[in-house]
Protein backbone atom coordinates (compact mmCIF):
# COMPACT_ATOMS: atom_id res chain seq x y z
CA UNK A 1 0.00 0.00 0.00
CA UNK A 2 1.18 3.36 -0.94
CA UNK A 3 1.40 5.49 2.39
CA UNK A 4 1.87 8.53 0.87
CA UNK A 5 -1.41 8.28 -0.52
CA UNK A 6 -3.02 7.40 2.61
CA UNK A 7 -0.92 10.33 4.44
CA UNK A 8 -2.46 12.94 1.82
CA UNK A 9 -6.34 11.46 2.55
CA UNK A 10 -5.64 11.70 6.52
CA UNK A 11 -4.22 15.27 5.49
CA UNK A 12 -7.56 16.28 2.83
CA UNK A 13 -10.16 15.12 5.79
CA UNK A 14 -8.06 16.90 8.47
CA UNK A 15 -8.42 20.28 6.40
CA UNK A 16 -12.05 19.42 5.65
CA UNK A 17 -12.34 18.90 9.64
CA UNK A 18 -10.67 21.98 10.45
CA UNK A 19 -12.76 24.39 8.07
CA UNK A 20 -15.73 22.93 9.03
CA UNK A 21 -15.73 23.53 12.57
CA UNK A 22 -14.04 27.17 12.16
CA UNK A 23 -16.69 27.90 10.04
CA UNK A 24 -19.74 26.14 12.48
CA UNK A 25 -21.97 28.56 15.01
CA UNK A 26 -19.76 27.04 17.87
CA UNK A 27 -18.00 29.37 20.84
CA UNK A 28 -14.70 29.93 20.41
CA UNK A 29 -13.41 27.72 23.00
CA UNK A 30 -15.53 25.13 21.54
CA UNK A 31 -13.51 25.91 17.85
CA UNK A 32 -10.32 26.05 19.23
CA UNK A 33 -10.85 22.43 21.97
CA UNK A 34 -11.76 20.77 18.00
CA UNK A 35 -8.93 22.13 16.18
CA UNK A 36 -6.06 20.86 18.38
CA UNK A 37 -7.73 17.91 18.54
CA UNK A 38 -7.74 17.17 15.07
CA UNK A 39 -4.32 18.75 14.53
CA UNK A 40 -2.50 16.30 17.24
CA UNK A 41 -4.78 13.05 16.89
CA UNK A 42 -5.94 13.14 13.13
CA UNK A 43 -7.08 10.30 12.91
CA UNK A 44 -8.80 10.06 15.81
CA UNK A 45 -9.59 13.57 16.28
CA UNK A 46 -11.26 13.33 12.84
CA UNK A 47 -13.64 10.43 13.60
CA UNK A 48 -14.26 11.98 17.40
CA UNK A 49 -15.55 15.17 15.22
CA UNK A 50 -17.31 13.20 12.66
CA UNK A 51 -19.35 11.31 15.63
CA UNK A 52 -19.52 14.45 18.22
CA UNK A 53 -18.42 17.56 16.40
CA UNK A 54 -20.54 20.58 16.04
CA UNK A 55 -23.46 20.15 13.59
């Protein structure tokens, strides 16, 4: 398998995470708790703010 491939998807869905939630009718605090999330787990972080993330 071709990890640089699966690096740039992980990388495309973080960004898509990211502007999503900087762009959602959350607080602040609420923006700022989901972006280091998803910037230091990405993985994770994106499938915690796919389940629980502002709507």
């Amino acid at each position: 398998m071709n990890y640089g491939i699966l690096g740039a998807i992980v990388f495309v869905l973080g960004v898509y995470a990211i502007y999503r939630v900087l762009t959602s009718g959350a607080t602040t605090g609420t923006k700022a708790i989901w972006c280091i999330v998803i910037l230091l787990l990405p993985v994770i972080g994106f499938i915690a703010w796919l389940v629980a993330g502002p709507k």
